[in-house]
PDB file of N, CA and C in Angstrom:
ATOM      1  N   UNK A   1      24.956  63.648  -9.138  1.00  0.00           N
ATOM      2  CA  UNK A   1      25.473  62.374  -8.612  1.00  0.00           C
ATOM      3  C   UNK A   1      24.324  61.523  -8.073  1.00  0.00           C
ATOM      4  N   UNK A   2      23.622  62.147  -6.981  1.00  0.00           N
ATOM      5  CA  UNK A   2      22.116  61.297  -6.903  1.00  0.00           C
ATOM      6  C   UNK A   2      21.284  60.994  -7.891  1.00  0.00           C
ATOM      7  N   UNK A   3      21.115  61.889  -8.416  1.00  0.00           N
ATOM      8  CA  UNK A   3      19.783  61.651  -9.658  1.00  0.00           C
ATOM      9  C   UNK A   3      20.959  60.151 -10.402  1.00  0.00           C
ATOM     10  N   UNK A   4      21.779  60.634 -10.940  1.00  0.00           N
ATOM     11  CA  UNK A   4      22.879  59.500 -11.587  1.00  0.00           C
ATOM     12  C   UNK A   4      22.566  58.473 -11.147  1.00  0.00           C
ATOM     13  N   UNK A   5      22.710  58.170  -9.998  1.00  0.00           N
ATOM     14  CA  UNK A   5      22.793  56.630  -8.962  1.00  0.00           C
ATOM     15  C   UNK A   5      21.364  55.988  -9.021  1.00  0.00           C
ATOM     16  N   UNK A   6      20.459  57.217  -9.005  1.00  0.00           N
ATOM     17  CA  UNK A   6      18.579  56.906  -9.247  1.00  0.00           C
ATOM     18  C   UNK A   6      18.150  56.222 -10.107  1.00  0.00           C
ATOM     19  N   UNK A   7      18.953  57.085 -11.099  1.00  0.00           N
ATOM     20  CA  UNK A   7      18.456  56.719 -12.470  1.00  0.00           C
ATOM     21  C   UNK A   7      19.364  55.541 -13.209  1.00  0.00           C
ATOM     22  N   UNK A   8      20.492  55.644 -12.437  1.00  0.00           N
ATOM     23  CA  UNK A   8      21.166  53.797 -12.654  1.00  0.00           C
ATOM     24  C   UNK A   8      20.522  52.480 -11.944  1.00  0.00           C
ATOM     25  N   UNK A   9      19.887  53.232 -11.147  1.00  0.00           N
ATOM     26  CA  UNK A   9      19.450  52.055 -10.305  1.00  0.00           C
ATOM     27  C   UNK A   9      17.838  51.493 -10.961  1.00  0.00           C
ATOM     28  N   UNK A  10      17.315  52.500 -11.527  1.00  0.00           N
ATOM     29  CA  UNK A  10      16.181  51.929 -12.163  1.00  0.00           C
ATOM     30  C   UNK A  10      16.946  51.069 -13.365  1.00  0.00           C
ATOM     31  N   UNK A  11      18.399  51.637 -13.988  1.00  0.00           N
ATOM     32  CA  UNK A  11      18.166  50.936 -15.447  1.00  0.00           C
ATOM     33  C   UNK A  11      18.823  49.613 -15.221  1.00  0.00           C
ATOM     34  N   UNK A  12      19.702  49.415 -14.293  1.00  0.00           N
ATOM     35  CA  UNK A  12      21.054  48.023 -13.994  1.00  0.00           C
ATOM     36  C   UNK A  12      20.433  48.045 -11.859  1.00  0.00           C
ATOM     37  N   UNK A  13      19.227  47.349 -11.933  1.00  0.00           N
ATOM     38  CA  UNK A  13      18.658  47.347 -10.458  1.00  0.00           C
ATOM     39  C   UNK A  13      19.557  46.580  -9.171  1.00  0.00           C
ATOM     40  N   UNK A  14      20.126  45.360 -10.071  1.00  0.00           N
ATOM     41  CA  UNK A  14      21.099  44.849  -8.858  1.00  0.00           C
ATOM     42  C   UNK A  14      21.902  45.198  -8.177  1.00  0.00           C
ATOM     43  N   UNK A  15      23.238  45.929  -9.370  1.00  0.00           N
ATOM     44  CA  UNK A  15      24.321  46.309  -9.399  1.00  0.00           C
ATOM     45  C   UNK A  15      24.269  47.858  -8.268  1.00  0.00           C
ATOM     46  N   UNK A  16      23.301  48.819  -8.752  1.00  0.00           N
ATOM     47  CA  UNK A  16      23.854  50.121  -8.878  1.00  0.00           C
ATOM     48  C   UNK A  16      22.819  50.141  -7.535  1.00  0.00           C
ATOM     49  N   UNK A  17      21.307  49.383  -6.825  1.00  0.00           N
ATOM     50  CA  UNK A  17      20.514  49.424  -5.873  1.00  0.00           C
ATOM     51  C   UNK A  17      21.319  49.007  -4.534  1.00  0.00           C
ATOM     52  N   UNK A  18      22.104  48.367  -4.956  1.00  0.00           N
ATOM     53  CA  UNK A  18      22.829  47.739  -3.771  1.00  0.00           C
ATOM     54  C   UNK A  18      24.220  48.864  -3.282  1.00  0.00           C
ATOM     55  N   UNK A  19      25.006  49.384  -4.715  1.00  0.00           N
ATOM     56  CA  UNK A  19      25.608  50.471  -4.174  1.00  0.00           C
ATOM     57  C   UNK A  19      25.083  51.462  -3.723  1.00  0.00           C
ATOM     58  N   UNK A  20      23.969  52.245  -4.149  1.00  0.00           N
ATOM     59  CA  UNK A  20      22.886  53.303  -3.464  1.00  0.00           C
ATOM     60  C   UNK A  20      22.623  52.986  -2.266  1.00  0.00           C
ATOM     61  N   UNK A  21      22.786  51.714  -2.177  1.00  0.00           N
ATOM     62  CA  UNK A  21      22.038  51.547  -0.726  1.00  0.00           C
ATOM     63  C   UNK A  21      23.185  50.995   0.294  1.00  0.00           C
ATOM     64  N   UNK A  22      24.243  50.975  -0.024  1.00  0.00           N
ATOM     65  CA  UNK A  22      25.426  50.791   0.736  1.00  0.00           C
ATOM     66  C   UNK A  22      25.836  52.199   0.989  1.00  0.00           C
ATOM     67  N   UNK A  23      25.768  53.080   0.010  1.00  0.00           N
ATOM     68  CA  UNK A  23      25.959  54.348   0.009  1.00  0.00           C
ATOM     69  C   UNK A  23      25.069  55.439   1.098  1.00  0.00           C
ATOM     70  N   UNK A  24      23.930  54.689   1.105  1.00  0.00           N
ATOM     71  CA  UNK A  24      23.234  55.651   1.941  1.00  0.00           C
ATOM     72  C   UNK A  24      23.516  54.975   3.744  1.00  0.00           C
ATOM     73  N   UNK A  25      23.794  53.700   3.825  1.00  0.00           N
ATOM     74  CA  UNK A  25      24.122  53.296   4.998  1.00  0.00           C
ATOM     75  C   UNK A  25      25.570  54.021   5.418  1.00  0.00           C
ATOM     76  N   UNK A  26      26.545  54.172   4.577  1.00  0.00           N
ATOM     77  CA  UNK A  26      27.664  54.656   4.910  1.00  0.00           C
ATOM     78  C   UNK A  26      27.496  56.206   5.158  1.00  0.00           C
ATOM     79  N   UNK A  27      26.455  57.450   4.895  1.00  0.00           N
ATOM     80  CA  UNK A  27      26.241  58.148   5.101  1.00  0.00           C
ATOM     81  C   UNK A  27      25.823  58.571   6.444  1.00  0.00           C
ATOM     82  N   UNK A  28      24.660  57.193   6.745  1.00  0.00           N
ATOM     83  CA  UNK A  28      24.033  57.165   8.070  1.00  0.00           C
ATOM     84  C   UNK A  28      24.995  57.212   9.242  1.00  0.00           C
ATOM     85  N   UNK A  29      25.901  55.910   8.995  1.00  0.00           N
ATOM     86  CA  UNK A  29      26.853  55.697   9.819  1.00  0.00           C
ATOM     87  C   UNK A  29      27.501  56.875   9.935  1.00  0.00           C
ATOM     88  N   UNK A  30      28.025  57.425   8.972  1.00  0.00           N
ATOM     89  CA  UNK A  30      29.009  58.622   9.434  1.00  0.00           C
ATOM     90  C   UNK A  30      28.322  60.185   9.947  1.00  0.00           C
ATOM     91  N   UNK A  31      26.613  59.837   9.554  1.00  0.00           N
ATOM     92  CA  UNK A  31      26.401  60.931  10.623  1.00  0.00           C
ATOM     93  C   UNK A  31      25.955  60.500  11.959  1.00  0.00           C
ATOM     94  N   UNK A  32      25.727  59.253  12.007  1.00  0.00           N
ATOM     95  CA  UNK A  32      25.553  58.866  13.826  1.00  0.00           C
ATOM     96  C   UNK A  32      27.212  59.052  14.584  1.00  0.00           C
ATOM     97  N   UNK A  33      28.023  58.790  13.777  1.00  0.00           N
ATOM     98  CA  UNK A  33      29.197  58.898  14.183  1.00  0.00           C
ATOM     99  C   UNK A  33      29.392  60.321  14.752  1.00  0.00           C
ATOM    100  N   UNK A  34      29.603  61.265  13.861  1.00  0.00           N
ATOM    101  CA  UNK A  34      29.737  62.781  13.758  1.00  0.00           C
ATOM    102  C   UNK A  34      28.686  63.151  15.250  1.00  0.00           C
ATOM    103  N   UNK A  35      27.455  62.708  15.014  1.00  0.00           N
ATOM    104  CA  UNK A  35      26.525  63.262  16.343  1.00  0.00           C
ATOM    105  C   UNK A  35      26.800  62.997  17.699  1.00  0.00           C
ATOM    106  N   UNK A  36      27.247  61.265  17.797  1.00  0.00           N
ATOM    107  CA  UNK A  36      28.111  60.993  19.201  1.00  0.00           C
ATOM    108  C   UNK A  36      29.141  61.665  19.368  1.00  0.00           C
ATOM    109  N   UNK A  37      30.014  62.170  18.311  1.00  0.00           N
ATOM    110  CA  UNK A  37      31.617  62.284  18.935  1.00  0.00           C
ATOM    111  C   UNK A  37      31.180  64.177  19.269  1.00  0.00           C
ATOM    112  N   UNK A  38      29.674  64.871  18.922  1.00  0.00           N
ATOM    113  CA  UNK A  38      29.345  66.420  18.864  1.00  0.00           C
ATOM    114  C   UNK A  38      28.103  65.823  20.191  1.00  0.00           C
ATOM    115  N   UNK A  39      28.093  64.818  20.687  1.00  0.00           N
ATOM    116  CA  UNK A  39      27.784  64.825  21.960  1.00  0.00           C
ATOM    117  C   UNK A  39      28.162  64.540  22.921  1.00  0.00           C
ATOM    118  N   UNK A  40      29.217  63.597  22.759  1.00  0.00           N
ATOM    119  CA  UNK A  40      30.480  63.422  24.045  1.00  0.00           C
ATOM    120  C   UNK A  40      31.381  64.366  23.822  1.00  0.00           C
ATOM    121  N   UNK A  41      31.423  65.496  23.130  1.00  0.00           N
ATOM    122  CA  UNK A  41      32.112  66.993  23.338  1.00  0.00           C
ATOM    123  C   UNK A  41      31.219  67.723  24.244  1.00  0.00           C
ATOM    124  N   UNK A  42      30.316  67.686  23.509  1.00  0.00           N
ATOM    125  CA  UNK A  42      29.249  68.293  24.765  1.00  0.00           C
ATOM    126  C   UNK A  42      29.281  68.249  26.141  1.00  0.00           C
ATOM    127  N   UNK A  43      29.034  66.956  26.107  1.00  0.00           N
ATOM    128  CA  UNK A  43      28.871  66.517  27.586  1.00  0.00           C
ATOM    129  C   UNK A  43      30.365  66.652  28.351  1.00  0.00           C
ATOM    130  N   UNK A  44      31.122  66.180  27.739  1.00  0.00           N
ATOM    131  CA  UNK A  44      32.706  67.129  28.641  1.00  0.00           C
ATOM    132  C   UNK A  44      32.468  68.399  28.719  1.00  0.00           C
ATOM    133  N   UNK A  45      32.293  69.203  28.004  1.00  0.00           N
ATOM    134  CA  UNK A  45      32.488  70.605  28.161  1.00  0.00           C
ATOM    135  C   UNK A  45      31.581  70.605  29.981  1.00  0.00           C
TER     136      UNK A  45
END
């Protein structure tokens, strides 16, 4: 699936660079997410 998205993004750069890279922001987000909500568990405990 990565290599896929890599190697689309070299051949169709607009289209498929901009989903890769929406893709990797939505990743980010959902692990800053995941780390606050596994540190305000924490910090209650």
């Amino acid at each position: 699936m990565l290599s896929f998205l890599i190697l689309s993004c070299l051949v169709l750069p607009h289209l498929s660079c901009s989903f890769f890279h929406w893709f990797l922001r939505f990743l980010y987000t959902l692990f800053e997410i995941i780390f606050e909500l596994i540190v305000v568990f924490l910090f209650l405990l």
